[in-house]
PDB file of N, CA and C in Angstrom:
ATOM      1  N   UNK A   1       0.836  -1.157   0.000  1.00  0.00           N
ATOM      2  CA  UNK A   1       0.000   0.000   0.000  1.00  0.00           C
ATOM      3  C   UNK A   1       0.892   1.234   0.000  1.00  0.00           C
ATOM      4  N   UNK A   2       0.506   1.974  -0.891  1.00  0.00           N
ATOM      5  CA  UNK A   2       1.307   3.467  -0.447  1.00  0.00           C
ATOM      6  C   UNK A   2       1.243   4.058   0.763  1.00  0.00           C
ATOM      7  N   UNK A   3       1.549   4.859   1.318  1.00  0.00           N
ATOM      8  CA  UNK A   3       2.126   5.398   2.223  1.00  0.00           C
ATOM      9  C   UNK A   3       1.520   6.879   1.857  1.00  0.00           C
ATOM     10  N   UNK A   4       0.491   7.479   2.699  1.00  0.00           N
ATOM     11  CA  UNK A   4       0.067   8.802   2.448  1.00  0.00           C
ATOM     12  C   UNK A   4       0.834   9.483   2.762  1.00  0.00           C
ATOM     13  N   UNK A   5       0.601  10.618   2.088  1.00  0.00           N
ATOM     14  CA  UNK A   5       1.721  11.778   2.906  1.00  0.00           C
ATOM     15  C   UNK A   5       1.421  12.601   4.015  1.00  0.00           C
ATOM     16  N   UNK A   6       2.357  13.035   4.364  1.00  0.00           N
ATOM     17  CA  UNK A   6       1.709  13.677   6.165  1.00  0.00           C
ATOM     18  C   UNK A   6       1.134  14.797   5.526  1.00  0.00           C
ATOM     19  N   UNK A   7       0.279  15.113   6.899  1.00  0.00           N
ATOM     20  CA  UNK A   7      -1.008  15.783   6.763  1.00  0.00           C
ATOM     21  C   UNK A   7      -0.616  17.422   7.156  1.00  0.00           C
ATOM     22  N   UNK A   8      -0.672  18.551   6.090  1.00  0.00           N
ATOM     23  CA  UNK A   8      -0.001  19.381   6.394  1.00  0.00           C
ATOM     24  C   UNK A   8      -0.595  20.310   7.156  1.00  0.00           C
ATOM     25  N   UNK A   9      -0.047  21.417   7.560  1.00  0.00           N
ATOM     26  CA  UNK A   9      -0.284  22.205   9.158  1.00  0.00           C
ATOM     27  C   UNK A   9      -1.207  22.672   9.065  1.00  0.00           C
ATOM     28  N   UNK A  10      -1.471  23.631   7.651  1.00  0.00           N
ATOM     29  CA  UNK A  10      -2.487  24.648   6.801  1.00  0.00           C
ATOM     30  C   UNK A  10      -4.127  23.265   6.804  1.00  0.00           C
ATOM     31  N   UNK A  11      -4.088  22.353   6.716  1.00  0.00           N
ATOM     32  CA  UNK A  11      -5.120  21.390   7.334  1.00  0.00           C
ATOM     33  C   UNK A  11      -5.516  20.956   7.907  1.00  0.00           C
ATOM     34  N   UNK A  12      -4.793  20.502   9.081  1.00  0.00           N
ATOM     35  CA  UNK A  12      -5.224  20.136  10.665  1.00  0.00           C
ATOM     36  C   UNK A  12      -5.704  21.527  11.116  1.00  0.00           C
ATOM     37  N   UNK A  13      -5.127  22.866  10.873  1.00  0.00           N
ATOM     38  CA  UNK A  13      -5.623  24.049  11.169  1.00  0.00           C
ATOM     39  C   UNK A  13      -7.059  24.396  11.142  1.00  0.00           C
ATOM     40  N   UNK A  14      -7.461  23.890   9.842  1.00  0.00           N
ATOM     41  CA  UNK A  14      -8.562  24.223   8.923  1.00  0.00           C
ATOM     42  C   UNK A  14      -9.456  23.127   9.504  1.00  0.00           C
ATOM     43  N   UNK A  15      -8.892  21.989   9.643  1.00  0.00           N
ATOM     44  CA  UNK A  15     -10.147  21.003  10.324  1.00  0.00           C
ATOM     45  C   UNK A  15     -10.437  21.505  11.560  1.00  0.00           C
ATOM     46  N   UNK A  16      -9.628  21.359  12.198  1.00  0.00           N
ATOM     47  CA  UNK A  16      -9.196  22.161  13.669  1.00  0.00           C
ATOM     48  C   UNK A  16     -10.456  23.479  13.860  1.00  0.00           C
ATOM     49  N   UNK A  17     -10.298  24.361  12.986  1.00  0.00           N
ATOM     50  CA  UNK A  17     -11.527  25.707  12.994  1.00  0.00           C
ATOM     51  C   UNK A  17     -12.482  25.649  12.810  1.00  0.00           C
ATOM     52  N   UNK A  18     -12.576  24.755  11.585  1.00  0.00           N
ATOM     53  CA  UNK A  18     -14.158  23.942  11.403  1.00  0.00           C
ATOM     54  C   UNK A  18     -14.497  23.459  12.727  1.00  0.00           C
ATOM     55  N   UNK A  19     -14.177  22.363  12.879  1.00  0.00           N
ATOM     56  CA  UNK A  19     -14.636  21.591  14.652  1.00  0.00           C
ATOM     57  C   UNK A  19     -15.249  23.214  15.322  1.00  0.00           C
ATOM     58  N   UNK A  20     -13.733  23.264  15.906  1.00  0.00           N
ATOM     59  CA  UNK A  20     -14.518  24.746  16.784  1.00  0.00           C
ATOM     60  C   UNK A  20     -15.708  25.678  16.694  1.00  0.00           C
ATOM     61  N   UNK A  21     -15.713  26.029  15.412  1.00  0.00           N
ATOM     62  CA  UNK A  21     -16.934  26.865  14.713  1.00  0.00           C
ATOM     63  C   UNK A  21     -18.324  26.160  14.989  1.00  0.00           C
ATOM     64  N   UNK A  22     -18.022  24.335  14.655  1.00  0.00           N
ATOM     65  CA  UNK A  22     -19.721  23.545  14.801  1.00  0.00           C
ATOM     66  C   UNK A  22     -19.925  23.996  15.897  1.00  0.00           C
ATOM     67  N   UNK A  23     -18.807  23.742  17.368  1.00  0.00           N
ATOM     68  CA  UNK A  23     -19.260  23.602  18.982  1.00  0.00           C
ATOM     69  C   UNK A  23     -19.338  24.842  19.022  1.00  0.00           C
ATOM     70  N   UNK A  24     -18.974  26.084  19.032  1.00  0.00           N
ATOM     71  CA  UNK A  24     -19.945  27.293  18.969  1.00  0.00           C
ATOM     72  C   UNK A  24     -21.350  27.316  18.494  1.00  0.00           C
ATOM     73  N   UNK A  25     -21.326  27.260  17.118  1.00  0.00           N
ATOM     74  CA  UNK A  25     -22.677  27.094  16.654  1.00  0.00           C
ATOM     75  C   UNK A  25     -24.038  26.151  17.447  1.00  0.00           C
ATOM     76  N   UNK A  26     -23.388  25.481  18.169  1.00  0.00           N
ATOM     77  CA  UNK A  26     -24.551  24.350  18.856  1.00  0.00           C
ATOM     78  C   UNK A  26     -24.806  24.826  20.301  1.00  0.00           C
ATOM     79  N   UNK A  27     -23.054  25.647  20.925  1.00  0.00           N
ATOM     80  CA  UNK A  27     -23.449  25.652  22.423  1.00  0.00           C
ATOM     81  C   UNK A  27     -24.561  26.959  22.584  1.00  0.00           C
ATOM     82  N   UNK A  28     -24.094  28.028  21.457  1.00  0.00           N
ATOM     83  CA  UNK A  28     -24.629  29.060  21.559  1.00  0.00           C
ATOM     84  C   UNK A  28     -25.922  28.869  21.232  1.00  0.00           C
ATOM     85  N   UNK A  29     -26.073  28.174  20.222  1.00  0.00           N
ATOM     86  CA  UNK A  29     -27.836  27.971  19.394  1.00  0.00           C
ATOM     87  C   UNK A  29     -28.716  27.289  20.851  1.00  0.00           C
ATOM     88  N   UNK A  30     -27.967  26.458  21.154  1.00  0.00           N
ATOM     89  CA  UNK A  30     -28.611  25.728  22.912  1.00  0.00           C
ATOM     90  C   UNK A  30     -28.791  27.050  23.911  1.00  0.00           C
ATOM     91  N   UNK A  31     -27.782  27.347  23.658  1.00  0.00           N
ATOM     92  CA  UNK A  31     -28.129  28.565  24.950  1.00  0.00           C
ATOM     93  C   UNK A  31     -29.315  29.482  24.503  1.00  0.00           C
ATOM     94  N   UNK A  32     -29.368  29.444  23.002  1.00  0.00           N
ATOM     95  CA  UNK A  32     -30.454  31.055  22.940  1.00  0.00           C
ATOM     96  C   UNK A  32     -31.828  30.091  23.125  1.00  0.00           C
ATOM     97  N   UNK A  33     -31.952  29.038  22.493  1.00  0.00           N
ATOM     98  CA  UNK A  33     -33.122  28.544  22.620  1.00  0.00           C
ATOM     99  C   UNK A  33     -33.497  28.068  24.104  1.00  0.00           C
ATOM    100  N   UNK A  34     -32.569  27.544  25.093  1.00  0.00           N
ATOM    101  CA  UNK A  34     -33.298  27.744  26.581  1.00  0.00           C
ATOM    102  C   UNK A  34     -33.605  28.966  26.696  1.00  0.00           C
ATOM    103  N   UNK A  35     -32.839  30.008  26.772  1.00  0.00           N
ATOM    104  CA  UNK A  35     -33.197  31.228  27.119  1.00  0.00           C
ATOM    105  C   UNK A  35     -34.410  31.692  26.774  1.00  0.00           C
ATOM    106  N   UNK A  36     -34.456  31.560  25.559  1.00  0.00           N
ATOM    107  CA  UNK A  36     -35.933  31.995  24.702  1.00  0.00           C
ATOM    108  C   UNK A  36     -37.158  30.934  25.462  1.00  0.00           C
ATOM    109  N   UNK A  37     -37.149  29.948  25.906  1.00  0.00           N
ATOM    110  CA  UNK A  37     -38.111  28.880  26.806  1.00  0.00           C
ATOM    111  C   UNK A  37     -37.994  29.302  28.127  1.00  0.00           C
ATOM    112  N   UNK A  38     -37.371  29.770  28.763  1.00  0.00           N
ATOM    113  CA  UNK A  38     -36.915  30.234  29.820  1.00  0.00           C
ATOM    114  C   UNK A  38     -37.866  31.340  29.695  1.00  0.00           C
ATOM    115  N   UNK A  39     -37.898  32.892  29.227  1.00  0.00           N
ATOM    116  CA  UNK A  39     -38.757  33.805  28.964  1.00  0.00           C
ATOM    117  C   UNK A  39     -39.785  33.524  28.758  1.00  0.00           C
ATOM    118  N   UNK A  40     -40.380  32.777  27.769  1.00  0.00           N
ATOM    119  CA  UNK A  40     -41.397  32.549  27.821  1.00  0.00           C
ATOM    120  C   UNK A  40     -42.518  31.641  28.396  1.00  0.00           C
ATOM    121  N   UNK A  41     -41.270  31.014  29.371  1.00  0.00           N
ATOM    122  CA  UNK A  41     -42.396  30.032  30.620  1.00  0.00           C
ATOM    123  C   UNK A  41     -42.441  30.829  31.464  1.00  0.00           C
ATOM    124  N   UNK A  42     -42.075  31.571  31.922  1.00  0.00           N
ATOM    125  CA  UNK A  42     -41.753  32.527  33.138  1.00  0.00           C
ATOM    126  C   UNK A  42     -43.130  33.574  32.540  1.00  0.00           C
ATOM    127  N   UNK A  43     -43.320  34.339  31.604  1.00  0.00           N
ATOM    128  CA  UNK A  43     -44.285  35.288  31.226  1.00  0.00           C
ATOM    129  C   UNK A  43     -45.520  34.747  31.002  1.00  0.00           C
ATOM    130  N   UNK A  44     -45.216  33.174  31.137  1.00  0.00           N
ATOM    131  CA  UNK A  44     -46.990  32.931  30.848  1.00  0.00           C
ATOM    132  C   UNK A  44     -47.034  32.158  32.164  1.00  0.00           C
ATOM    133  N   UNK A  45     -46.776  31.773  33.283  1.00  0.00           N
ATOM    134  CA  UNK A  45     -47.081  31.302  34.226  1.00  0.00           C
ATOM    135  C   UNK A  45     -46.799  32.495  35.292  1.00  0.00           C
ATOM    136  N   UNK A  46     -46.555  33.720  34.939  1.00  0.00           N
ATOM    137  CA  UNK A  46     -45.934  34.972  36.201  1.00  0.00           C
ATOM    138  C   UNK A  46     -47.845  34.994  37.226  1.00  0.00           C
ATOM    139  N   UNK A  47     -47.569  35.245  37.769  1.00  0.00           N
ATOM    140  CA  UNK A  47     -48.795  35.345  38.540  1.00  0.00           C
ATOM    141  C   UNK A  47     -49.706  36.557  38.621  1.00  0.00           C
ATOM    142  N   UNK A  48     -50.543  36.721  38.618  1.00  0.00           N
ATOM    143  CA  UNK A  48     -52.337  37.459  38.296  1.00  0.00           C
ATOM    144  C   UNK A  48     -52.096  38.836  39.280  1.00  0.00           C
ATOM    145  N   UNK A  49     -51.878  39.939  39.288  1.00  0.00           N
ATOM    146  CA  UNK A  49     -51.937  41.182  39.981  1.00  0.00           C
ATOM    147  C   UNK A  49     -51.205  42.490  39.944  1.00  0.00           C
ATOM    148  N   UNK A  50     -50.751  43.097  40.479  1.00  0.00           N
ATOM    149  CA  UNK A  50     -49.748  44.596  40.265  1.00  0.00           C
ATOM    150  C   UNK A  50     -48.679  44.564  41.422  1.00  0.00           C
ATOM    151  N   UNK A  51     -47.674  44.040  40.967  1.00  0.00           N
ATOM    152  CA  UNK A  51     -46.544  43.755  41.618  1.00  0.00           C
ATOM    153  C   UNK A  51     -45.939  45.265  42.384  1.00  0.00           C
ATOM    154  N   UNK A  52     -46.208  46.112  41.821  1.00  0.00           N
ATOM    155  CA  UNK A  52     -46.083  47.711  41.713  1.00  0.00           C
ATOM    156  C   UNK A  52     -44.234  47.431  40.828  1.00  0.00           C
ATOM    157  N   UNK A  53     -43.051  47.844  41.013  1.00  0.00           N
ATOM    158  CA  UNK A  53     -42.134  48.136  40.154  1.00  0.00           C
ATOM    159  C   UNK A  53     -41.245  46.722  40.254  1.00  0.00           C
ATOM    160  N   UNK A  54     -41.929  45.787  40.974  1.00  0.00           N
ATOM    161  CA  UNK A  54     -40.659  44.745  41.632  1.00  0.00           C
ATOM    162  C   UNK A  54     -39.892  44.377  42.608  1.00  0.00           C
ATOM    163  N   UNK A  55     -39.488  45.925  43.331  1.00  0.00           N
ATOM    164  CA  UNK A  55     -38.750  46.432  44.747  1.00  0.00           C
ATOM    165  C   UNK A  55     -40.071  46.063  45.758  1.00  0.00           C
ATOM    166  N   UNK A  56     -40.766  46.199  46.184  1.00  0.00           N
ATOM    167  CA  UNK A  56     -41.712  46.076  46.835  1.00  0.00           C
ATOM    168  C   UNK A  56     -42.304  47.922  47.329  1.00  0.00           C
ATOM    169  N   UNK A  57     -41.611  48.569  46.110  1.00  0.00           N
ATOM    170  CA  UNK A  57     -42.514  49.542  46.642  1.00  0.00           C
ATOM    171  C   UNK A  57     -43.680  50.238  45.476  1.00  0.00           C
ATOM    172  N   UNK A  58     -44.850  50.882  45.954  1.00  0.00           N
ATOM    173  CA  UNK A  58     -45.781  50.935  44.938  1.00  0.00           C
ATOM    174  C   UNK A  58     -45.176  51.622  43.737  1.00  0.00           C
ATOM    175  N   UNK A  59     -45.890  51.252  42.692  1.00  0.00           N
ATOM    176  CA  UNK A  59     -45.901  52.428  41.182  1.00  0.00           C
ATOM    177  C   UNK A  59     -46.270  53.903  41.728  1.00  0.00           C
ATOM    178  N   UNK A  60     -45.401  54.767  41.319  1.00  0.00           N
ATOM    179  CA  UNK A  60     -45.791  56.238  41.301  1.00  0.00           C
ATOM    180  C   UNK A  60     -47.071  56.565  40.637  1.00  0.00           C
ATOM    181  N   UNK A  61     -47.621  57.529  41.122  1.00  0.00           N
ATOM    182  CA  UNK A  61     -49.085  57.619  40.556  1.00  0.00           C
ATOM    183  C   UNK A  61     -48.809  58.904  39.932  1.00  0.00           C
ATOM    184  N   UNK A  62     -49.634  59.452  38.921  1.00  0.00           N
ATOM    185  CA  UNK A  62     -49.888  60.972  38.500  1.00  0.00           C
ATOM    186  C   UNK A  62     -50.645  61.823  39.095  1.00  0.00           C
ATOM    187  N   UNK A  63     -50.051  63.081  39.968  1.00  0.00           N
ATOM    188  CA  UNK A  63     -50.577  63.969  41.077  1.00  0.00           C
ATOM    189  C   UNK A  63     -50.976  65.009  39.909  1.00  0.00           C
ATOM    190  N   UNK A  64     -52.076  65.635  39.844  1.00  0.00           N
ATOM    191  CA  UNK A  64     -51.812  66.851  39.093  1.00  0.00           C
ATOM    192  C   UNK A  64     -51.293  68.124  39.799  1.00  0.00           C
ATOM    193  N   UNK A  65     -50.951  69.206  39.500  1.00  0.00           N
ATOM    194  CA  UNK A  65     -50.166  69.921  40.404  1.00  0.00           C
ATOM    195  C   UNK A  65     -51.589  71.022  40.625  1.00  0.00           C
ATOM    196  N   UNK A  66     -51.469  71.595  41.977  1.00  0.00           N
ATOM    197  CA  UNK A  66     -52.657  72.072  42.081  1.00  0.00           C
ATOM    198  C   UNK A  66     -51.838  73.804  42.572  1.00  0.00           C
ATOM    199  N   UNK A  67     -52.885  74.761  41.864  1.00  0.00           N
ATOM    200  CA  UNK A  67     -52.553  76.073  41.560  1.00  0.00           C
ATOM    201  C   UNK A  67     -52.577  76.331  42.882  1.00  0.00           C
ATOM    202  N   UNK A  68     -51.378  77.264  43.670  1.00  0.00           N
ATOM    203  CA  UNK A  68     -51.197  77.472  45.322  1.00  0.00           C
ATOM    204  C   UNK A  68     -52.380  78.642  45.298  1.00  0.00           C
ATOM    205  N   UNK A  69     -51.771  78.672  46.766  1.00  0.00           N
ATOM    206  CA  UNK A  69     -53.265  79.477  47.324  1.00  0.00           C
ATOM    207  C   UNK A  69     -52.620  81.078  46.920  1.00  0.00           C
ATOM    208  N   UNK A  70     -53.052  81.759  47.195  1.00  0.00           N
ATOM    209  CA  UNK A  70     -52.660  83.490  47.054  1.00  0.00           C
ATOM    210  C   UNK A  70     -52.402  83.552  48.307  1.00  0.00           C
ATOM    211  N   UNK A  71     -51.354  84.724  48.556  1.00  0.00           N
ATOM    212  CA  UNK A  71     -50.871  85.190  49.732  1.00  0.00           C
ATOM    213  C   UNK A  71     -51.633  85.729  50.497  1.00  0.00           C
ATOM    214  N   UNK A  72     -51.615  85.769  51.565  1.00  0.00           N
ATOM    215  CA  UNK A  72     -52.672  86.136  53.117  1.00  0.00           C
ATOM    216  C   UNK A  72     -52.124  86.909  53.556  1.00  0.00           C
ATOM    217  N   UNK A  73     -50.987  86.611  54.457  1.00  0.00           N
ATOM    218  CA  UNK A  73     -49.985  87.068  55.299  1.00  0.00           C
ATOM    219  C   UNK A  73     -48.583  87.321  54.738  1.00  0.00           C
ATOM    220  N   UNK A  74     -47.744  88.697  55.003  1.00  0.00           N
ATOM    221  CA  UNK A  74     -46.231  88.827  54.769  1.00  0.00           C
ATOM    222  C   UNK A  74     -45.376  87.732  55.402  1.00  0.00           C
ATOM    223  N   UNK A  75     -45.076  87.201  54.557  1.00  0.00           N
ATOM    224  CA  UNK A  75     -44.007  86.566  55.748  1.00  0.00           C
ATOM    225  C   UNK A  75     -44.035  85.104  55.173  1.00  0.00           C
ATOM    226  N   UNK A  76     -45.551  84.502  54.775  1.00  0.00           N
ATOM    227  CA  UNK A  76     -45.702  83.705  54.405  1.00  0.00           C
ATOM    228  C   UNK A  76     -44.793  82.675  53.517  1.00  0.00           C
ATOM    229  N   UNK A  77     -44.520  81.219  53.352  1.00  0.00           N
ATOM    230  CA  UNK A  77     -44.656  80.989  52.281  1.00  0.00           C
ATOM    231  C   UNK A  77     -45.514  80.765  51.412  1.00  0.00           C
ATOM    232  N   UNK A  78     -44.789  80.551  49.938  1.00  0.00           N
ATOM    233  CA  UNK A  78     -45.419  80.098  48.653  1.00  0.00           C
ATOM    234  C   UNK A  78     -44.886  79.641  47.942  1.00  0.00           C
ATOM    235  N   UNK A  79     -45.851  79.431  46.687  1.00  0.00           N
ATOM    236  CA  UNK A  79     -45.218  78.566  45.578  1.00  0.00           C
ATOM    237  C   UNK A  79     -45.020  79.649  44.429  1.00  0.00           C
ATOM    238  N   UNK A  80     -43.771  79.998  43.760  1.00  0.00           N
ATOM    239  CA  UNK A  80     -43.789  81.342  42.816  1.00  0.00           C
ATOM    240  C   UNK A  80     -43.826  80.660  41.672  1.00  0.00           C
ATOM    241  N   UNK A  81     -43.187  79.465  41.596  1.00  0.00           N
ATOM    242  CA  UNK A  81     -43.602  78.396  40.246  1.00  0.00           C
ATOM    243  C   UNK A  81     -43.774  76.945  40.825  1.00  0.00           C
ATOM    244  N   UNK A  82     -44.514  75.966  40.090  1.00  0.00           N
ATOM    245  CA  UNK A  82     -44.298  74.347  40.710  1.00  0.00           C
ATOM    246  C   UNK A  82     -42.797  74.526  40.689  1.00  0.00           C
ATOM    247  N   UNK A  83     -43.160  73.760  42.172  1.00  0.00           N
ATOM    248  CA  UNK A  83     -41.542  73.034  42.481  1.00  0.00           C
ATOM    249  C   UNK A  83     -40.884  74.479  42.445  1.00  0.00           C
ATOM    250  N   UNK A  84     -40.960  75.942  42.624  1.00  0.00           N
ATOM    251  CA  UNK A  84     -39.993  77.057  43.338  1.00  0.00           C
ATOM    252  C   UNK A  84     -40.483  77.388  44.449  1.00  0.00           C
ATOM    253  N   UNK A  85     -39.979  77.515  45.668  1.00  0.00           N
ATOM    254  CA  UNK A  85     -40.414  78.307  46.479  1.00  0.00           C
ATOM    255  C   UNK A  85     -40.263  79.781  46.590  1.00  0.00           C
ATOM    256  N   UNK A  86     -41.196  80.350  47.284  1.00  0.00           N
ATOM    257  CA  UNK A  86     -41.265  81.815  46.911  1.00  0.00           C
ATOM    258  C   UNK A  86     -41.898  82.512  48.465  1.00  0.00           C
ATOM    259  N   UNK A  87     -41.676  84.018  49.074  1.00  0.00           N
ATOM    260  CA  UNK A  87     -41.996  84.032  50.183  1.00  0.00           C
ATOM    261  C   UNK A  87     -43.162  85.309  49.876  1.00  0.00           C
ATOM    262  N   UNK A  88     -44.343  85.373  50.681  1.00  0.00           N
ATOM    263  CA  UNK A  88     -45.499  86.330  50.530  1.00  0.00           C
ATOM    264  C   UNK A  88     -44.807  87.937  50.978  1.00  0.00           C
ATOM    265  N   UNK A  89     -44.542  88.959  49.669  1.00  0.00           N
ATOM    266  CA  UNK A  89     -44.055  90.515  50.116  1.00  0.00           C
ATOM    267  C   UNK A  89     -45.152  91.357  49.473  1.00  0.00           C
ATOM    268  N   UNK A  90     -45.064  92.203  50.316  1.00  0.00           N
ATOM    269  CA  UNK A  90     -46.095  93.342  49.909  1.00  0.00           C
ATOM    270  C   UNK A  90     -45.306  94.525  49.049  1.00  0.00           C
ATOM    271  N   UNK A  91     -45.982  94.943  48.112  1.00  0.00           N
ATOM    272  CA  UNK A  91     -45.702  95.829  47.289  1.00  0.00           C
ATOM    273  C   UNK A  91     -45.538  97.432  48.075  1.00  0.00           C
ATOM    274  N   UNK A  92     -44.271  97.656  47.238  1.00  0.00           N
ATOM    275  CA  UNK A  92     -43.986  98.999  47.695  1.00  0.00           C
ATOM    276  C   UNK A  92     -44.855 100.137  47.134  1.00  0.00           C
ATOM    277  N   UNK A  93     -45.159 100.900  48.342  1.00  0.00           N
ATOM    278  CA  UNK A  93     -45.976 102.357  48.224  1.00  0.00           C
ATOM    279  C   UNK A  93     -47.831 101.824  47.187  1.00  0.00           C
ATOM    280  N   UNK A  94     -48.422 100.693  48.351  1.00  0.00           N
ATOM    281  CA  UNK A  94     -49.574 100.166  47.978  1.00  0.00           C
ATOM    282  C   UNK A  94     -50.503  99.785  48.779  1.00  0.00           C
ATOM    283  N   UNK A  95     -51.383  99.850  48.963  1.00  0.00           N
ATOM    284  CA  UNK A  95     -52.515  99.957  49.932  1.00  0.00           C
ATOM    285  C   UNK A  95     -53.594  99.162  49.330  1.00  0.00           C
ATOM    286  N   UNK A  96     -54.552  98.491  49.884  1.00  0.00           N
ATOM    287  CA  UNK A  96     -55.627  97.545  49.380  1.00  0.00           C
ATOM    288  C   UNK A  96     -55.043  95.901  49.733  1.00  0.00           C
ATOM    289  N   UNK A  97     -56.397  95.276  49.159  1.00  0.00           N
ATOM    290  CA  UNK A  97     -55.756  93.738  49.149  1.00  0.00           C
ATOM    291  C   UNK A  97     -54.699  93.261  47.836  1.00  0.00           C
ATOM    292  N   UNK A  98     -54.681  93.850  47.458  1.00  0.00           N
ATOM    293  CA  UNK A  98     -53.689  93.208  45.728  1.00  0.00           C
ATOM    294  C   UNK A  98     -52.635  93.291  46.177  1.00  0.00           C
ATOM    295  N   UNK A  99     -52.004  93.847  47.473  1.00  0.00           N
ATOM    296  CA  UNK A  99     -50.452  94.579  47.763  1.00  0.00           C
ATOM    297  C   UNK A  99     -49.739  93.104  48.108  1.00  0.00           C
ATOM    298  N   UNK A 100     -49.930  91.813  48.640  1.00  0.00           N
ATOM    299  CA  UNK A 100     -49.183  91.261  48.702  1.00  0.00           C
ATOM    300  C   UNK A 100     -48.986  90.274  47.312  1.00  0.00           C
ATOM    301  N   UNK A 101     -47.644  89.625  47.199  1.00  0.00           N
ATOM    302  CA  UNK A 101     -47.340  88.698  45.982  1.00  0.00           C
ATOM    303  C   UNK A 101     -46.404  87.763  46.346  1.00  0.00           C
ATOM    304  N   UNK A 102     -46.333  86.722  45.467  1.00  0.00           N
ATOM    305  CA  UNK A 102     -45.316  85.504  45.853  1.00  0.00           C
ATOM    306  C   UNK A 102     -43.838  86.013  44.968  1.00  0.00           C
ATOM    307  N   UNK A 103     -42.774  86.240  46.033  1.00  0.00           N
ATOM    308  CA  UNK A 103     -41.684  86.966  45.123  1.00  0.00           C
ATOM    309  C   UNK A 103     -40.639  85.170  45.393  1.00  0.00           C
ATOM    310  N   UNK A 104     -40.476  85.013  44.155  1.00  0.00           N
ATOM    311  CA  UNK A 104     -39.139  84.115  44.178  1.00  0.00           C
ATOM    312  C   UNK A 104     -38.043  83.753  45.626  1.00  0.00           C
ATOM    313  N   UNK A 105     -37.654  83.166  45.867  1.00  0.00           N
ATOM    314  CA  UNK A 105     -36.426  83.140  47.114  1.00  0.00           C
ATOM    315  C   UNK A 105     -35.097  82.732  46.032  1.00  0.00           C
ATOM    316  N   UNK A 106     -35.365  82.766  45.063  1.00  0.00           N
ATOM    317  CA  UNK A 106     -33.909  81.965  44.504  1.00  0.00           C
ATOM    318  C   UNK A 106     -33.790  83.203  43.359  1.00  0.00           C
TER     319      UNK A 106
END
């Protein structure tokens, strides 16, 4: 029988990468498809109610912001914009009820 010739480097290489490439292709294709069964047993068996965010503390609700009161008293606080605070001053050289206003603090 002849005698093959040895098997050169540039080929065991090449078989060598092939191999590797299948066992990627299979471990990874395994992994996405549990994963993907994994998600979707979990979302159809999750249980019936309002968890609120997960943490155990409730969902934030929507407050509407409610227009502050008008100034009474000097001295007072107020609100000069949502979310600014502002303190109740009376207008210079003014007399009547219109004289006080919510002036900014910032």
């Amino acid at each position: 029988m002849p005698e093959e010739p040895p098997e050169t480097e540039a080929v065991r290489i090449g078989r060598d990468v092939a191999s590797a490439r299948r066992s990627f292709i299979i471990i990874f294709g395994v992994g996405i498809v549990v994963t993907i069964t994994a998600i979707v047993l979990v979302l159809k068996n999750r249980p019936e109610g309002n968890f609120g965010n997960g943490y155990g503390a409730p969902v934030p609700t929507f407050v509407p912001h409610v227009a502050p009161n008008a100034c009474k008293k000097f001295g007072d606080p107020c609100e000069f914009l949502p979310g600014k605070l502002g303190t109740c001053i009376v207008k210079e050289q003014c007399s009547g009820a219109g004289c006080l206003f919510c002036q900014s603090q910032h």
